[in-house]
Protein backbone atom coordinates (compact mmCIF):
# COMPACT_ATOMS: atom_id res chain seq x y z
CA UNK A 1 100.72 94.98 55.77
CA UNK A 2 104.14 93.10 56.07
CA UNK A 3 105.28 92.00 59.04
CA UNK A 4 108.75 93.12 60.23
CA UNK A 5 111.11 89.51 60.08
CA UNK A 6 111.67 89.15 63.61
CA UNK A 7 108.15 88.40 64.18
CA UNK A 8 107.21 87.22 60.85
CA UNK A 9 109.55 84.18 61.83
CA UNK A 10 107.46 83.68 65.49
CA UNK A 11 106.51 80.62 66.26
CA UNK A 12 102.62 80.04 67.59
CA UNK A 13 104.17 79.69 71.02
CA UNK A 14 105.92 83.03 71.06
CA UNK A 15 102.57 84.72 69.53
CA UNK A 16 100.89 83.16 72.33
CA UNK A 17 103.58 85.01 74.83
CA UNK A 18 102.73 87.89 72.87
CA UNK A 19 98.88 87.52 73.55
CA UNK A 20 99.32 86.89 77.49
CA UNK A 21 101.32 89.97 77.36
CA UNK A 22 98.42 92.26 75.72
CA UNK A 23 95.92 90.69 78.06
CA UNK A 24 97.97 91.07 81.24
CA UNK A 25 99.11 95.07 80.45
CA UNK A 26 95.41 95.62 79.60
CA UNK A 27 93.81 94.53 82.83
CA UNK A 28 97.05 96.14 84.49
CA UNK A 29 96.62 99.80 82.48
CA UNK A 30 92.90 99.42 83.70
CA UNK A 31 93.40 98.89 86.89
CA UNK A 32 95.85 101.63 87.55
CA UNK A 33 93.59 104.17 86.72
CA UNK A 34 90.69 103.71 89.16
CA UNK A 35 93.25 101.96 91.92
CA UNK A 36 93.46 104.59 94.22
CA UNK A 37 90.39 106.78 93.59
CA UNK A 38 88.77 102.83 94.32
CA UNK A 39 90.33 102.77 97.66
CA UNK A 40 89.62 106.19 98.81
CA UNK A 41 86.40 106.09 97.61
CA UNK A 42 86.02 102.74 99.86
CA UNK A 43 87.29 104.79 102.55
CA UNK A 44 90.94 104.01 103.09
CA UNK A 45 93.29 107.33 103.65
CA UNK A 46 95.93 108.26 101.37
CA UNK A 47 98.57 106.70 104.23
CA UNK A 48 96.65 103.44 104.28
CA UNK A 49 96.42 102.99 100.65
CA UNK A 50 100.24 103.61 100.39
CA UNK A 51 100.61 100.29 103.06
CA UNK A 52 98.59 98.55 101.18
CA UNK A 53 100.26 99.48 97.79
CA UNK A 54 103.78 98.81 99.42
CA UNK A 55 102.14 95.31 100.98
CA UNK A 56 101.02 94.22 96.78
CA UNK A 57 104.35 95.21 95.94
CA UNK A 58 106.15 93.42 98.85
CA UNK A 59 103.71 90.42 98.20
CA UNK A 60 104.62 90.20 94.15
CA UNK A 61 108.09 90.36 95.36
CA UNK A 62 107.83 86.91 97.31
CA UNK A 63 105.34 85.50 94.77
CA UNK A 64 107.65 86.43 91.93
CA UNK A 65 110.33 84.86 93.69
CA UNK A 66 109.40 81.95 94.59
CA UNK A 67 107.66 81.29 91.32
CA UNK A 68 110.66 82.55 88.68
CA UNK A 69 113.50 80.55 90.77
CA UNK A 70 111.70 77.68 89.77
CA UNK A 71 109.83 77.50 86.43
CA UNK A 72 113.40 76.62 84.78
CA UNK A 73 113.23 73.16 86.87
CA UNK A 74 108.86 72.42 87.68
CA UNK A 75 108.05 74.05 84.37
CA UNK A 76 107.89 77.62 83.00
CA UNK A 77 104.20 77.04 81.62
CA UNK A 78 103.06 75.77 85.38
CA UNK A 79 104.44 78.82 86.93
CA UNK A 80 103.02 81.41 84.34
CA UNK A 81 99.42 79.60 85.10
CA UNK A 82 99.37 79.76 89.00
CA UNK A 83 100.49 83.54 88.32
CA UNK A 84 97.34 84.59 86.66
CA UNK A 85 95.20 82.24 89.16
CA UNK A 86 96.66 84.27 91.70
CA UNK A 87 96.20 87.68 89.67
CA UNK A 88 92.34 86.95 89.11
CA UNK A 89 92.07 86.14 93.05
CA UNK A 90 93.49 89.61 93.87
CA UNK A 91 91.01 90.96 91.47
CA UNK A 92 88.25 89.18 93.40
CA UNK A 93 88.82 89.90 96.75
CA UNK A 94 89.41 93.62 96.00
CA UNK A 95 85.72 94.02 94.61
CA UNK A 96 84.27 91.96 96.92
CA UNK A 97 85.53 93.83 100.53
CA UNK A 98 86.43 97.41 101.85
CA UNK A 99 88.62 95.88 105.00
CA UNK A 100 91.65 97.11 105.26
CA UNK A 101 93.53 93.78 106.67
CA UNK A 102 91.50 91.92 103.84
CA UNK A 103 92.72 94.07 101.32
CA UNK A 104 96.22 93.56 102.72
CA UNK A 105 95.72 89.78 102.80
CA UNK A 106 94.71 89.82 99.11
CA UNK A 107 97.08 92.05 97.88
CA UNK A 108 100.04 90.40 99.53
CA UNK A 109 99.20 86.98 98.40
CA UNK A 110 97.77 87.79 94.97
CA UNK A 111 99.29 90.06 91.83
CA UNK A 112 97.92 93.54 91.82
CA UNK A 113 99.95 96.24 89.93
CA UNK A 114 99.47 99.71 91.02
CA UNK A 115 101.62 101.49 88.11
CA UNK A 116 100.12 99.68 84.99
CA UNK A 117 103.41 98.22 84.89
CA UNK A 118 104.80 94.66 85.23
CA UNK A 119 104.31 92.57 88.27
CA UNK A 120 104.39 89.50 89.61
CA UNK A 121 106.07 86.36 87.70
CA UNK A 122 105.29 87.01 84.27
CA UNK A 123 107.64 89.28 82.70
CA UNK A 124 110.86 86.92 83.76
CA UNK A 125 109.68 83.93 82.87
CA UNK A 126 108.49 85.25 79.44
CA UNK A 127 111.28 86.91 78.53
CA UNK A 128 113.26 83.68 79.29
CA UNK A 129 110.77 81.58 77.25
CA UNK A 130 110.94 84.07 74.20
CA UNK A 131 114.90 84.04 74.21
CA UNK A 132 114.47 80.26 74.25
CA UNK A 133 112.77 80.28 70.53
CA UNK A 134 114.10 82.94 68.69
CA UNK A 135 117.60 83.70 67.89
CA UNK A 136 120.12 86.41 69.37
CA UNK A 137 120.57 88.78 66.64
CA UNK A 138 116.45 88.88 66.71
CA UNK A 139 116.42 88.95 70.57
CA UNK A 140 116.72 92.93 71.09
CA UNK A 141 114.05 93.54 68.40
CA UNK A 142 111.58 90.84 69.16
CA UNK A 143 111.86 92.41 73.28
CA UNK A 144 111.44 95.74 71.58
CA UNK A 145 108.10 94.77 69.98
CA UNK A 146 106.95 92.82 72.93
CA UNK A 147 107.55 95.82 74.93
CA UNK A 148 105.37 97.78 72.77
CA UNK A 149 103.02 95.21 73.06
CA UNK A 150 102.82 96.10 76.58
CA UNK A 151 102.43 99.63 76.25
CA UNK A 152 99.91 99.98 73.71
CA UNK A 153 98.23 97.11 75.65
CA UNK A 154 98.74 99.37 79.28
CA UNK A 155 97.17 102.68 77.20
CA UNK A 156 94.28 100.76 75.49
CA UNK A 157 93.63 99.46 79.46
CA UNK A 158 93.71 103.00 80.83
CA UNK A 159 91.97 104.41 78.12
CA UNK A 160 88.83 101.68 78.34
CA UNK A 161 88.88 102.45 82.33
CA UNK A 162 88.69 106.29 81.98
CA UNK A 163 85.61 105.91 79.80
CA UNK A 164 83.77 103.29 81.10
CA UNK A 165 83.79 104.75 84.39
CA UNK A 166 82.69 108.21 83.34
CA UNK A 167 79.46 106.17 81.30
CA UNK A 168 78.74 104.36 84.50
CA UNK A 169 78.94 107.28 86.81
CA UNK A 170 75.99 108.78 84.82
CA UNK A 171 73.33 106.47 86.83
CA UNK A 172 76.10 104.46 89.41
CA UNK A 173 78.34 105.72 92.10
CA UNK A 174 81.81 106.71 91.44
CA UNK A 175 83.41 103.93 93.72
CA UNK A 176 80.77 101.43 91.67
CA UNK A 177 82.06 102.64 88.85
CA UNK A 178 85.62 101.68 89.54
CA UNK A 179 84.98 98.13 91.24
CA UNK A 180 83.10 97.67 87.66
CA UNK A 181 86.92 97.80 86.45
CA UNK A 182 88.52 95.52 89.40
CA UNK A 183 85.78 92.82 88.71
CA UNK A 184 86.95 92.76 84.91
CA UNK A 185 90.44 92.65 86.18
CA UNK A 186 89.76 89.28 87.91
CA UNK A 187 88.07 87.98 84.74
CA UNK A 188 91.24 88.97 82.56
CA UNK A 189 93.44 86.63 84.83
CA UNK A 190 91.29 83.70 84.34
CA UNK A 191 91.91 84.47 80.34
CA UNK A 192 95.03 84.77 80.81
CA UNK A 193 95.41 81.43 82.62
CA UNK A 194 94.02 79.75 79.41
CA UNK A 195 95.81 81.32 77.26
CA UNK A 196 99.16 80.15 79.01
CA UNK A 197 97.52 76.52 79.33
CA UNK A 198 97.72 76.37 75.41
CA UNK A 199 101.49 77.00 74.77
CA UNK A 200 103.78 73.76 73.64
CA UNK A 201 106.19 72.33 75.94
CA UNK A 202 108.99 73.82 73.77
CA UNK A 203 109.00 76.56 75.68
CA UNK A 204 110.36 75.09 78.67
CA UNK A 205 114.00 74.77 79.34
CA UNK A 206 116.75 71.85 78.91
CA UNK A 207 116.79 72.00 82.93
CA UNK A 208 113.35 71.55 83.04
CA UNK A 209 112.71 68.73 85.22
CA UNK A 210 116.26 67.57 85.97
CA UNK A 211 116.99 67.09 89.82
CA UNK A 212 119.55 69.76 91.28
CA UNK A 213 120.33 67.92 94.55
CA UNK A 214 124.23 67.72 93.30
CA UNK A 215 124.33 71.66 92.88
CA UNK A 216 125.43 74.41 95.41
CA UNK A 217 122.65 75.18 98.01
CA UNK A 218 122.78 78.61 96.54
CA UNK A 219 121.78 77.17 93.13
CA UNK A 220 119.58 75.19 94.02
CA UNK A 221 117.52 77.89 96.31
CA UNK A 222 118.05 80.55 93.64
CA UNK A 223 118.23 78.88 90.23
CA UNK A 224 121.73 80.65 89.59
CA UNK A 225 125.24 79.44 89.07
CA UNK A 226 127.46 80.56 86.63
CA UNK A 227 125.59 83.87 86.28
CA UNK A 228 125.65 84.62 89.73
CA UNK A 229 127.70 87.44 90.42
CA UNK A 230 126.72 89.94 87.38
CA UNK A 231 123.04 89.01 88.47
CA UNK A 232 123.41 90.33 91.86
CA UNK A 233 125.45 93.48 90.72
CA UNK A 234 122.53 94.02 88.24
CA UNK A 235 120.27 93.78 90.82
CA UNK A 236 121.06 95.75 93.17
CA UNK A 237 121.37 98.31 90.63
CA UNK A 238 117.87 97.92 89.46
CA UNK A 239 116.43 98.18 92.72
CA UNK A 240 117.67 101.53 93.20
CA UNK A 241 115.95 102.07 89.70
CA UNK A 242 112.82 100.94 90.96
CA UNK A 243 113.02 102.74 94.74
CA UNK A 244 113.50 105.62 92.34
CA UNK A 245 110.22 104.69 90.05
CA UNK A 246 108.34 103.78 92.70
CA UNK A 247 107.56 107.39 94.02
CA UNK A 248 105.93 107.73 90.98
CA UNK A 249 104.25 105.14 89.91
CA UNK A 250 101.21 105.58 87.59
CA UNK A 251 98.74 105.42 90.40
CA UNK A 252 100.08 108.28 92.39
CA UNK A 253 101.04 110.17 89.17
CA UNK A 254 97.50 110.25 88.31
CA UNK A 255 96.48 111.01 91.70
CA UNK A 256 98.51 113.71 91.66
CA UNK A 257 96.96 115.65 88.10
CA UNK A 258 93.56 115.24 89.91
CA UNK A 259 94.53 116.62 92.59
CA UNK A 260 96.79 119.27 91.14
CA UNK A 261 94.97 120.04 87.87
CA UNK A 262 91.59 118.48 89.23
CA UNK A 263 91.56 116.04 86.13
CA UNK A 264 88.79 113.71 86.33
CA UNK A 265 89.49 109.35 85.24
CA UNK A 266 88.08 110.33 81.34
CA UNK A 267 90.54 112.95 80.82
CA UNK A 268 93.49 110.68 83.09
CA UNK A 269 92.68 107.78 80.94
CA UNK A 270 93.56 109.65 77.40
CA UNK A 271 96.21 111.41 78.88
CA UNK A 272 97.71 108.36 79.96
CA UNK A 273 96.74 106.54 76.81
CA UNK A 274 98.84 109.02 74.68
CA UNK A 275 102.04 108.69 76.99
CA UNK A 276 102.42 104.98 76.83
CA UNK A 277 101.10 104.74 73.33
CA UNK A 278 104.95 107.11 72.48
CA UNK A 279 106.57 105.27 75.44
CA UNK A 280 105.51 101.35 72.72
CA UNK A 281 106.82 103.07 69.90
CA UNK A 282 109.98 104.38 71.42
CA UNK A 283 110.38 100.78 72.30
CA UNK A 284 110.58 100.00 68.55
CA UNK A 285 113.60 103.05 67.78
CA UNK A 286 115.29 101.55 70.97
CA UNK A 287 115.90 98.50 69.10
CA UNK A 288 117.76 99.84 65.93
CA UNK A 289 119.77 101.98 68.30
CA UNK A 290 120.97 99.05 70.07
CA UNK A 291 122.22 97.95 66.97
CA UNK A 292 124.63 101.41 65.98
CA UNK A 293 125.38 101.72 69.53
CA UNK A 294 124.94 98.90 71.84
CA UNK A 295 122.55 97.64 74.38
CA UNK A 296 124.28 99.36 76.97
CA UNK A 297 125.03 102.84 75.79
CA UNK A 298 121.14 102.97 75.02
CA UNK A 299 119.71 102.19 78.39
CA UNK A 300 121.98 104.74 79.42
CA UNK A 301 121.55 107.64 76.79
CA UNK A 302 117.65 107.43 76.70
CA UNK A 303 117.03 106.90 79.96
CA UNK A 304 119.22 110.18 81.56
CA UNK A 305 117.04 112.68 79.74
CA UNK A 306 113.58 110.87 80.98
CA UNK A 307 114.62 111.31 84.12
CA UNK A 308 115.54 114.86 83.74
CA UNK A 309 111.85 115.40 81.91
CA UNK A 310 110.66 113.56 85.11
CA UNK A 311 111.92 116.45 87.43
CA UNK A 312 110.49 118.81 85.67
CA UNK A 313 106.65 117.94 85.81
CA UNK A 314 105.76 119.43 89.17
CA UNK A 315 107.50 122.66 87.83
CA UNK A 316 104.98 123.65 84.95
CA UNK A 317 102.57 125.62 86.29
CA UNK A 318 99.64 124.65 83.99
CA UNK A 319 98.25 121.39 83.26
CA UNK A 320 98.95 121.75 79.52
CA UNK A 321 102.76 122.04 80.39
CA UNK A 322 103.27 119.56 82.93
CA UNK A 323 101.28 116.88 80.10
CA UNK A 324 103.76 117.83 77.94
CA UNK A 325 106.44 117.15 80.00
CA UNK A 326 104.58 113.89 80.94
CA UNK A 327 104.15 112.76 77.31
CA UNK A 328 107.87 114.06 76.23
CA UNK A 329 109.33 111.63 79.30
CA UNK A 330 107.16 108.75 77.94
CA UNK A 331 108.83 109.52 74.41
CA UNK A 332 112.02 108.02 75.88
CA UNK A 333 111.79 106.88 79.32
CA UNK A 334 111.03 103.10 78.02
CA UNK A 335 113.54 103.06 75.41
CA UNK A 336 116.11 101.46 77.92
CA UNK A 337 113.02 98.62 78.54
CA UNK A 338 113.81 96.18 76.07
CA UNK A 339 117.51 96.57 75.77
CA UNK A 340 117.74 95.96 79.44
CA UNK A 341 115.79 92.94 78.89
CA UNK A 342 118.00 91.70 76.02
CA UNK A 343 121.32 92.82 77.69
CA UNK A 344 120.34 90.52 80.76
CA UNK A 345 119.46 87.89 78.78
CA UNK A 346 122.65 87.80 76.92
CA UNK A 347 125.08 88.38 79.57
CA UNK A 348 123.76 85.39 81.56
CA UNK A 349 124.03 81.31 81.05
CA UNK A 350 120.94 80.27 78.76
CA UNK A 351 119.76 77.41 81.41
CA UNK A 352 119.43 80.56 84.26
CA UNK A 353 117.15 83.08 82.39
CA UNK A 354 114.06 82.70 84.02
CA UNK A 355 116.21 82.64 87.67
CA UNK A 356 118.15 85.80 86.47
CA UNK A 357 115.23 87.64 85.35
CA UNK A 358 113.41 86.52 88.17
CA UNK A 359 116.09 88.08 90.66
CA UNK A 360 116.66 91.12 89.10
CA UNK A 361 112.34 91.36 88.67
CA UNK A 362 112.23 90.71 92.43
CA UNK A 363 114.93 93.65 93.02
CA UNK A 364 113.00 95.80 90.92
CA UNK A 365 109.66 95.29 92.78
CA UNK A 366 111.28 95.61 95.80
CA UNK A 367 112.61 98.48 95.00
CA UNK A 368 109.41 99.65 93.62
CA UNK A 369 107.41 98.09 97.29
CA UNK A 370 109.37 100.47 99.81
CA UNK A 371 107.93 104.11 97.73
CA UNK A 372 104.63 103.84 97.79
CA UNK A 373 104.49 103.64 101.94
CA UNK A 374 106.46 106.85 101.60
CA UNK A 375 104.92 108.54 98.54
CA UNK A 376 101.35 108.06 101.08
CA UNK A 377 102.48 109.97 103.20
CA UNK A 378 103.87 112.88 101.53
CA UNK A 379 100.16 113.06 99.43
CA UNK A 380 98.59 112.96 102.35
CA UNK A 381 100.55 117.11 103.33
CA UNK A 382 99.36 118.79 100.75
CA UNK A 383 102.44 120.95 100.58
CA UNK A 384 105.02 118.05 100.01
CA UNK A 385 103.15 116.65 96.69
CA UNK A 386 105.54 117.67 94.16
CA UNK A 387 108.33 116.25 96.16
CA UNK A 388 107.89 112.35 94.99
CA UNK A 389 109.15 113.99 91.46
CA UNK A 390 112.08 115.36 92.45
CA UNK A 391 113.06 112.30 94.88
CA UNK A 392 112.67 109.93 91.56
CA UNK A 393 114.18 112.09 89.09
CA UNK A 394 117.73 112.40 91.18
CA UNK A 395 117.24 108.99 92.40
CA UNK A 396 117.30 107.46 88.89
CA UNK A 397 120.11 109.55 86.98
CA UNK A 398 122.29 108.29 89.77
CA UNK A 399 121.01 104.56 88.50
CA UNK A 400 122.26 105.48 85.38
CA UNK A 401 125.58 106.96 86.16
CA UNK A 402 126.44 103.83 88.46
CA UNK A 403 125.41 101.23 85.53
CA UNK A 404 127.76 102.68 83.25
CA UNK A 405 130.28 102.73 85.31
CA UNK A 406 129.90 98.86 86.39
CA UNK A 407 129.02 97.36 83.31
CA UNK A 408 130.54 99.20 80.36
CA UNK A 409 133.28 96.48 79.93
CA UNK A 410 130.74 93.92 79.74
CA UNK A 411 129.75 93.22 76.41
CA UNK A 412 126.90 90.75 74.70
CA UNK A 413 128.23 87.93 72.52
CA UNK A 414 126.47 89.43 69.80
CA UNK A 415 128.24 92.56 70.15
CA UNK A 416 131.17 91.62 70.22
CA UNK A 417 133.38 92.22 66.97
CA UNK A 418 135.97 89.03 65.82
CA UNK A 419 139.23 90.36 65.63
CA UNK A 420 140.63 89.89 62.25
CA UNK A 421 143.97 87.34 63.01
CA UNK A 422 146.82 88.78 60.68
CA UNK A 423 149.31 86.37 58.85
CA UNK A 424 152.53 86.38 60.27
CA UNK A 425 153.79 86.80 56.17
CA UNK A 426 151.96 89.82 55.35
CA UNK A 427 153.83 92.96 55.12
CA UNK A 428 157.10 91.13 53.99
């Protein structure tokens, strides 16, 4: 099999980026199907374990933060390292105590994701580091097949979870069964540390290590400069992306089939495994229609009708239908993923990539932290369950509407056409 020339022409430290990325969706698409049937099962109620979701969330926020507005100066590699250290601590503590202000401890200070999806400092500073070896016109296409990286990574995860829990719950207990899966989560991040250790410094910035007293204290606290102002307007735009996304983040959306549709982890994990196994490969057509019609115009195209899909789930009244509807949003809802990543990373100054994606990744988690402490509440009122749905579904078209409108003018280098200079003696 042949590979496709933007990765054919990957260096061993991008294919290690790639590797860290499988490894760290895997553990995360794992985790995120046993998360909250784990925390009930330990005895937290569905408020509590919205708190403590929100308090991981708010915790990745600071972590990420910190951590991203930095690597471009201390060291990309450094930061990516400490990340999984503290992603395999979170995984310990979790399986080792049922305390609630433990739990909130350990999820605050370490990275737990509770929607399979990205968290903590890993995502920015990798897609920084990838931009930094390959070249624009392959950016949008190599972030395309990273993406699906992460997806088929995320479905393998939840599909390993769902089964290996139903084969231990033949002779262990259910919540046994699922701290099985937290305790191989903490392992993963230990991998994942070594993994990182082996890259080359060449994928470290030309800033890294250079002293920034002589810059703005804005730029020096936040790693931005130039790229300031369009990071901040993309930010806050992201955030109300993720406030949207976080009412339904995979956690709760599997709570929610079990406790609509009483589907048990097995079933969850294929379901789940099928949805982000079309949401990788729409990663991959995202990519060539970036090229026809611009980064831009794609986020926005693919990502109305998910959103609409979205809506509908709580709708169909069978659980055939509403996996449909599931697995059709999936389809497209992560075709805006990688051009999003690409479109930041062209519209800002190379030397602040891993501060801008680290900004706008800290506006999306925080986005994503404030949901969950709502989204517990409304499971726990049985007759308000469908409602997250609808809240995330009109919350998210109105994303889309309002990037359009702000950024429609901006356009990547890449995509932007030479205009042909005519000689003043033609047409004499």
């Amino acid at each position: 099999m042949t590979l496709p020339n933007a990765l054919h022409r990957l260096t061993r430290d991008a294919w290690l980026l790639f590797a860290s990325r499988f490894i760290r969706l895997f553990a995360y698409g794992a985790l995120s199907i046993v998360l909250v049937l784990y925390l009930v099962g330990l005895g937290l109620t569905e408020s509590q374990t919205g708190l403590l979701l929100t308090s991981t969330l708010v915790g990745d926020t600071l972590v990420s933060l910190y951590l991203t507005t930095r690597a471009d100066r201390i060291g990309r590699r450094r930061m990516l390292i400490v990340g999984a250290m503290l992603m395999a601590a979170a995984g310990i503590a979790f399986a080792l105590t049922s305390q609630m202000w433990l739990l909130v401890i350990a999820g605050t200070i370490g990275v737990i994701s509770p929607s399979g999806h990205e968290v903590g400092p890993f995502l920015p500073i990798e897609q920084a580091s990838l931009s930094h070896v390959v070249a624009d016109r392959a950016r949008t296409e190599v972030f395309a097949w990273y993406a699906m990286t992460g997806s088929v990574a995320s479905a393998l995860g939840a599909l390993v979870a769902g089964y290996v829990t139903h084969t231990l719950q033949a002779s262990w207990t259910p919540v046994d069964s699922y701290r099985a899966v937290v305790i191989a989560y903490a392992c993963l991040g230990v991998l994942l540390a070594l993994i990182v250790a082996g890259a080359s410094p060449a994928l470290e910035a030309s800033s890294y290590g250079r002293p920034v007293a002589d810059r703005p204290m804005f730029a020096r606290l936040s790693g931005l400069d130039r790229s300031r102002r369009v990071v901040l307007r993309l930010s806050a735009l992201f955030a109300l992306d993720s406030f949207g996304g976080g009412f339904v983040v995979q956690s709760f959306a599997e709570y929610w089939f079990y406790l609509r549709f009483g589907v048990d982890p097995k079933l969850l994990g294929t379901l789940f495994f099928a949805a982000n196994i079309f949401a990788g490969l729409s990663a991959l057509v995202a990519s060539r229609l970036a090229n026809r019609i611009g980064l831009l115009n794609t986020m926005v195209v693919t990502h109305l009708p998910s959103n609409v899909l979205l809506i509908l789930i709580p709708l169909m009244p069978t659980l055939p239908l509403a996996a449909l509807m599931l697995l059709l949003r999936f389809s497209i809802s992560q075709m805006d993923v990688p051009t999003r990543q690409s479109y930041l990373m062209a519209v800002v100054s190379p030397k602040e990539r891993s501060a801008a994606a680290g900004i706008t990744g800290v506006a999306r988690t925080t986005g994503a932290a404030i949901s969950p402490l709502m989204v517990g509440y409304l499971f726990a009122r049985p007759a308000l369950i469908n409602l997250p749905f609808f809240i995330a579904g009109t919350l998210k078209i109105t994303y889309d509407l309002l990037l359009y409108r702000a950024f429609v003018a901006v356009q990547p280098a890449e995509e932007v056409r030479p205009v042909r200079r005519v000689d003043s003696s033609e047409g004499r």
